[in-house]
N, C-alpha and C. Protein backbone atom coordinates (compact mmCIF):
# COMPACT_ATOMS: atom_id res chain seq x y z
N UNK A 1 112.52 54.57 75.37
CA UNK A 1 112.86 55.25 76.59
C UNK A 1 112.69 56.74 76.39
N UNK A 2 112.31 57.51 77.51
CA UNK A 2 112.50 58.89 77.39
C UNK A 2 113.25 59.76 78.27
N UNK A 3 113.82 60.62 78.53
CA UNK A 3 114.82 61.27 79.38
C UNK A 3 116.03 61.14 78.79
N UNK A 4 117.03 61.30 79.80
CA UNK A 4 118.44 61.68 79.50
C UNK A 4 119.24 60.08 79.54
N UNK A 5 119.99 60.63 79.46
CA UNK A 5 121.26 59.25 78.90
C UNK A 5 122.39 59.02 80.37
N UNK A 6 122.65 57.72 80.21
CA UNK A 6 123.84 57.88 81.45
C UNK A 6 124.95 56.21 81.06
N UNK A 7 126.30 57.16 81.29
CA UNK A 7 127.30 55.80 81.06
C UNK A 7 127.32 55.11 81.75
N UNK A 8 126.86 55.10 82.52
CA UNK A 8 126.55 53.32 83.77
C UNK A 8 125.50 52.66 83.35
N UNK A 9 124.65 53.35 82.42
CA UNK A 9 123.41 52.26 82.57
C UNK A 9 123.74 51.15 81.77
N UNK A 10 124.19 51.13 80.58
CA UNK A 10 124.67 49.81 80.04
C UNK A 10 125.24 49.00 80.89
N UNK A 11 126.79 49.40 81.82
CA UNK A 11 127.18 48.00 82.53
C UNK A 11 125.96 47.64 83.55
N UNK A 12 125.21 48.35 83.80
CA UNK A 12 124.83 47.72 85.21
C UNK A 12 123.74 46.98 84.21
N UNK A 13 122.80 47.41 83.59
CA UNK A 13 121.79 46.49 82.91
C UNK A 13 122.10 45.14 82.52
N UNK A 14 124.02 45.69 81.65
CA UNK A 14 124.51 44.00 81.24
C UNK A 14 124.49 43.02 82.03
N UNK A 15 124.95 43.24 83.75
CA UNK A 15 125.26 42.66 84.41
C UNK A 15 123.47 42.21 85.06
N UNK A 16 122.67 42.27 84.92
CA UNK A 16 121.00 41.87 85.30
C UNK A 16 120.82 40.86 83.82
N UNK A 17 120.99 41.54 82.50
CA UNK A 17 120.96 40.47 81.42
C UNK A 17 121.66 39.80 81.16
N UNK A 18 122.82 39.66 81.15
CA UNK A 18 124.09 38.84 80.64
C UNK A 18 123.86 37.50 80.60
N UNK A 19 122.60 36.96 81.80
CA UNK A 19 122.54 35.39 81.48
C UNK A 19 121.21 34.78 81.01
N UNK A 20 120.30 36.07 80.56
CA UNK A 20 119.43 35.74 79.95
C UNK A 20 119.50 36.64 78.05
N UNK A 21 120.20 37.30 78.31
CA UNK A 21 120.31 38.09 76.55
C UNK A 21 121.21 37.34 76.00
N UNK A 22 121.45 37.41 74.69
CA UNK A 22 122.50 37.09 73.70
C UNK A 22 123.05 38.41 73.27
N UNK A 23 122.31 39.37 73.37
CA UNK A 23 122.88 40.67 73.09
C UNK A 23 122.35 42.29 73.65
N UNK A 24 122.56 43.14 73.86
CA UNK A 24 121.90 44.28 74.16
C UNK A 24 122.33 45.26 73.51
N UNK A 25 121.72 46.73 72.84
CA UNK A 25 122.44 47.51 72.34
C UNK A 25 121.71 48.74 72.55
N UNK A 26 122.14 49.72 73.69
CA UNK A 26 121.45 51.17 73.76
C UNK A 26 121.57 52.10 72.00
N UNK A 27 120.36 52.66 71.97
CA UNK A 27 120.58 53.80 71.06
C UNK A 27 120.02 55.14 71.58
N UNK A 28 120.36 56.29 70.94
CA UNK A 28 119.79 57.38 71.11
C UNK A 28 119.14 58.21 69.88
N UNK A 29 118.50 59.09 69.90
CA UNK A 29 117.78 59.39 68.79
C UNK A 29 118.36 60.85 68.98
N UNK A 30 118.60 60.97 67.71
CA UNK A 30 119.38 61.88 67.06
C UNK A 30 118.25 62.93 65.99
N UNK A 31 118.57 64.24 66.04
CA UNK A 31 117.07 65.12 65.32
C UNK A 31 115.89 64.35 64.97
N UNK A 32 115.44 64.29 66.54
CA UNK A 32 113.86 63.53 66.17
C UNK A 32 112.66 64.31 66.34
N UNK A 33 112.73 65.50 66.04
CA UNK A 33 112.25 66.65 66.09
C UNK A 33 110.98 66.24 67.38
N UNK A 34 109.52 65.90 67.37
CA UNK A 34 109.07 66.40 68.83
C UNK A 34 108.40 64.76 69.14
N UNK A 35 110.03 63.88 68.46
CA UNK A 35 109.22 62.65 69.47
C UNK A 35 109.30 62.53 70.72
N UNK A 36 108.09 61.86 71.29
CA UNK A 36 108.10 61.45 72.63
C UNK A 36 109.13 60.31 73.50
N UNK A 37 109.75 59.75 72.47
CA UNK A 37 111.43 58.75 72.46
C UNK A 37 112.78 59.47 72.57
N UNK A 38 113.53 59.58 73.17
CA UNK A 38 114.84 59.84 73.08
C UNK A 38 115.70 58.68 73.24
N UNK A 39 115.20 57.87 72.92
CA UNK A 39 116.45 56.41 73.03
C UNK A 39 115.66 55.13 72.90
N UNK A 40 116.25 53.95 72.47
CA UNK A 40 115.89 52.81 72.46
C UNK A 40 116.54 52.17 73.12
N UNK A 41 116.62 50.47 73.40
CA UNK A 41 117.04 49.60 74.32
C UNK A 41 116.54 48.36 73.30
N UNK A 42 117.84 47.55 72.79
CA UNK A 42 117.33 46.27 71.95
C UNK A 42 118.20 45.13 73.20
N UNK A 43 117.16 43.99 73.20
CA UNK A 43 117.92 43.18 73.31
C UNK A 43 117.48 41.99 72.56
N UNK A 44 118.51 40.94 72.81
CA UNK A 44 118.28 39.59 72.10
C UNK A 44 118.41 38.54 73.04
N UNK A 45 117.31 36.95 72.50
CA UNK A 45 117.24 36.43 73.81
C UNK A 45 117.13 34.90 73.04
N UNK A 46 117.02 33.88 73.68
CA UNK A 46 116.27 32.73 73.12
C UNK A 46 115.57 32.48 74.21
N UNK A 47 115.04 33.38 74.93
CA UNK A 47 113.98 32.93 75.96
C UNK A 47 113.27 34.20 76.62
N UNK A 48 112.19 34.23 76.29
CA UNK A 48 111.37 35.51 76.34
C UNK A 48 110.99 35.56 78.20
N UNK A 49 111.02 34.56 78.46
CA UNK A 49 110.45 34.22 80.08
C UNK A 49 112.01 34.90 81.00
N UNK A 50 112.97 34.18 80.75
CA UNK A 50 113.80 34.65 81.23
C UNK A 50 114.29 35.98 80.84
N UNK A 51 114.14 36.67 79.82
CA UNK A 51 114.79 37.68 79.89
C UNK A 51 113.75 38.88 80.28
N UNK A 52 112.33 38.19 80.35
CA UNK A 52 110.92 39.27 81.27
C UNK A 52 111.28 39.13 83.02
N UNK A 53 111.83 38.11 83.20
CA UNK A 53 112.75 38.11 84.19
C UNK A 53 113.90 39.43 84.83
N UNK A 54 114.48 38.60 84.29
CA UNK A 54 116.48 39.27 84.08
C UNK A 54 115.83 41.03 84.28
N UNK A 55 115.09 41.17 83.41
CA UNK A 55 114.71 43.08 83.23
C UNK A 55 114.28 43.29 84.42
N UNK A 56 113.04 42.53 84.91
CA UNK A 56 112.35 43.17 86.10
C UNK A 56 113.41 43.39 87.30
N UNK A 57 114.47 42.40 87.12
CA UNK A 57 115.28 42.66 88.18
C UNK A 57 116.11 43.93 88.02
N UNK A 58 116.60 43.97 86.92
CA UNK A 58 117.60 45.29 86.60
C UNK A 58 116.54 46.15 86.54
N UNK A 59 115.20 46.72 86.53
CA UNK A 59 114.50 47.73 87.01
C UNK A 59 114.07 47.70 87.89
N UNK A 60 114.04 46.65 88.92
CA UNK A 60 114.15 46.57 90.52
C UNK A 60 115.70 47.34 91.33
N UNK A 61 116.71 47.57 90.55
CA UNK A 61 117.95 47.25 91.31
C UNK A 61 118.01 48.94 91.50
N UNK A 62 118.24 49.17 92.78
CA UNK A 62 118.38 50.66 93.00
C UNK A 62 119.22 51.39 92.44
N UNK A 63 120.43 50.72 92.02
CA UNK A 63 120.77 51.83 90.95
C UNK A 63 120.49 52.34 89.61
N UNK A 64 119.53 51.39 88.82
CA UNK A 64 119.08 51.83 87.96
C UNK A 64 117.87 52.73 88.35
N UNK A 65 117.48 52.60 89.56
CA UNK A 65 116.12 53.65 89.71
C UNK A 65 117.14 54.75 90.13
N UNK A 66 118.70 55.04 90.97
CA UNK A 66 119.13 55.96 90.98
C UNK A 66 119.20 56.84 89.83
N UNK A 67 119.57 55.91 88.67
CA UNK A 67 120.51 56.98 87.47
C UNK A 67 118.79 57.46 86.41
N UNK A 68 117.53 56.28 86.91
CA UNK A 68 116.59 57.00 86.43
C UNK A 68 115.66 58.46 87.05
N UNK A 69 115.99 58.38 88.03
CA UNK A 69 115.55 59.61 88.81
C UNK A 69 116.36 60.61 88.40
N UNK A 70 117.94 60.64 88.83
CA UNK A 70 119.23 61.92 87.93
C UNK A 70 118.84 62.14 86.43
N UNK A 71 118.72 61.32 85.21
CA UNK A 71 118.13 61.48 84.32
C UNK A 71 116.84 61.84 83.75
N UNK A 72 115.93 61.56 84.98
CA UNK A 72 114.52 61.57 84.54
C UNK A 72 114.03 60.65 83.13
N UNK A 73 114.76 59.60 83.24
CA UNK A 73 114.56 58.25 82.18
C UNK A 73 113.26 57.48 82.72
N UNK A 74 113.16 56.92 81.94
CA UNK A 74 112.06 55.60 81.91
C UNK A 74 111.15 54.83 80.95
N UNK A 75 110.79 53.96 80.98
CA UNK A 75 110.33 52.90 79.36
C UNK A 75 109.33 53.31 79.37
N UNK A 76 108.75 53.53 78.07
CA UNK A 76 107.70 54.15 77.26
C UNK A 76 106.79 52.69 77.19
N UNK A 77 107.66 51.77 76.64
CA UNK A 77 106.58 50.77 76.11
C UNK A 77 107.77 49.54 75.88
N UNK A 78 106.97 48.53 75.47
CA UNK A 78 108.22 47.06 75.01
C UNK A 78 107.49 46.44 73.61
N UNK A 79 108.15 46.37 73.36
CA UNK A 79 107.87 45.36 71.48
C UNK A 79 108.68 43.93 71.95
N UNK A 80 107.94 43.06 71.61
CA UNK A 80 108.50 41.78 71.36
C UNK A 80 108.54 41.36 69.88
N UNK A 81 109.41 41.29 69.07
CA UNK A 81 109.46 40.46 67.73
C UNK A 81 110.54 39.36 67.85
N UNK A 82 110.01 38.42 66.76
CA UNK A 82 110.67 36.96 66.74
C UNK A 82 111.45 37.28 65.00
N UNK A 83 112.62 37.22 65.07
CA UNK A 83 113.23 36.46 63.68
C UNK A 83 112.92 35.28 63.06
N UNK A 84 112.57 35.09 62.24
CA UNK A 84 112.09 34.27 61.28
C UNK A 84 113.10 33.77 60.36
N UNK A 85 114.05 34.26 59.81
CA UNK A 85 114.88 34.05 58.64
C UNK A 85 116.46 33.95 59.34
C-alpha cells in the first residue's frame, strides 16, 4: 500500500473479510528511507477465490474509497504465496 494510515480501515476491511480470511494483519513501514510502500496488508485464507472475492467488495464499499481518498492510500500490487510446511 502507499499513502497514509487510518483507524477504521482495519474494522471495516475485517468486516468484508471475516468470512473469507482466517486472519488479517495491517503493517506500516517504519525508516524505509525512499520506498515506494508505506504499509502492507497480510491476509490468510483457505480459499483464494473467495477471499479475491471478499476484497473486491471491501474495495468496492464507499467507505473504504472514502478513507482512501482522505489518506491518499491505495494497493501497489498483490503477492499470493501458499504455506507448505
Amino acid at each position: 500500500m502507499s499513502g497514509g494510515a487510518s483507524s477504521d480501515a482495519p474494522d471495516i476491511a475485517w468486516g468484508h473479510l471475516k468470512n473469507a480470511a482466517t486472519g488479517l494483519m495491517f503493517t506500516r513501514l517504519f525508516a524505509g528511507g525512499p520506498a515506494a510502500w508505506t504499509g502492507a496488508i497480510f491476509t490468510w485464507t483457505d480459499s483464494v477465490a473467495s477471499m479475491a472475492s471478499a476484497a473486491a467488495n471491501s474495495w468496492a464499499d464507499p467507505k473504504v474509497q472514502a478513507i482512501q481518498a482522505e489518506t491518499g492510500s491505495q494497493p501497489l500490487g498483490r503477492l499470493i504465496n501458499r504455506v507448505l510446511a
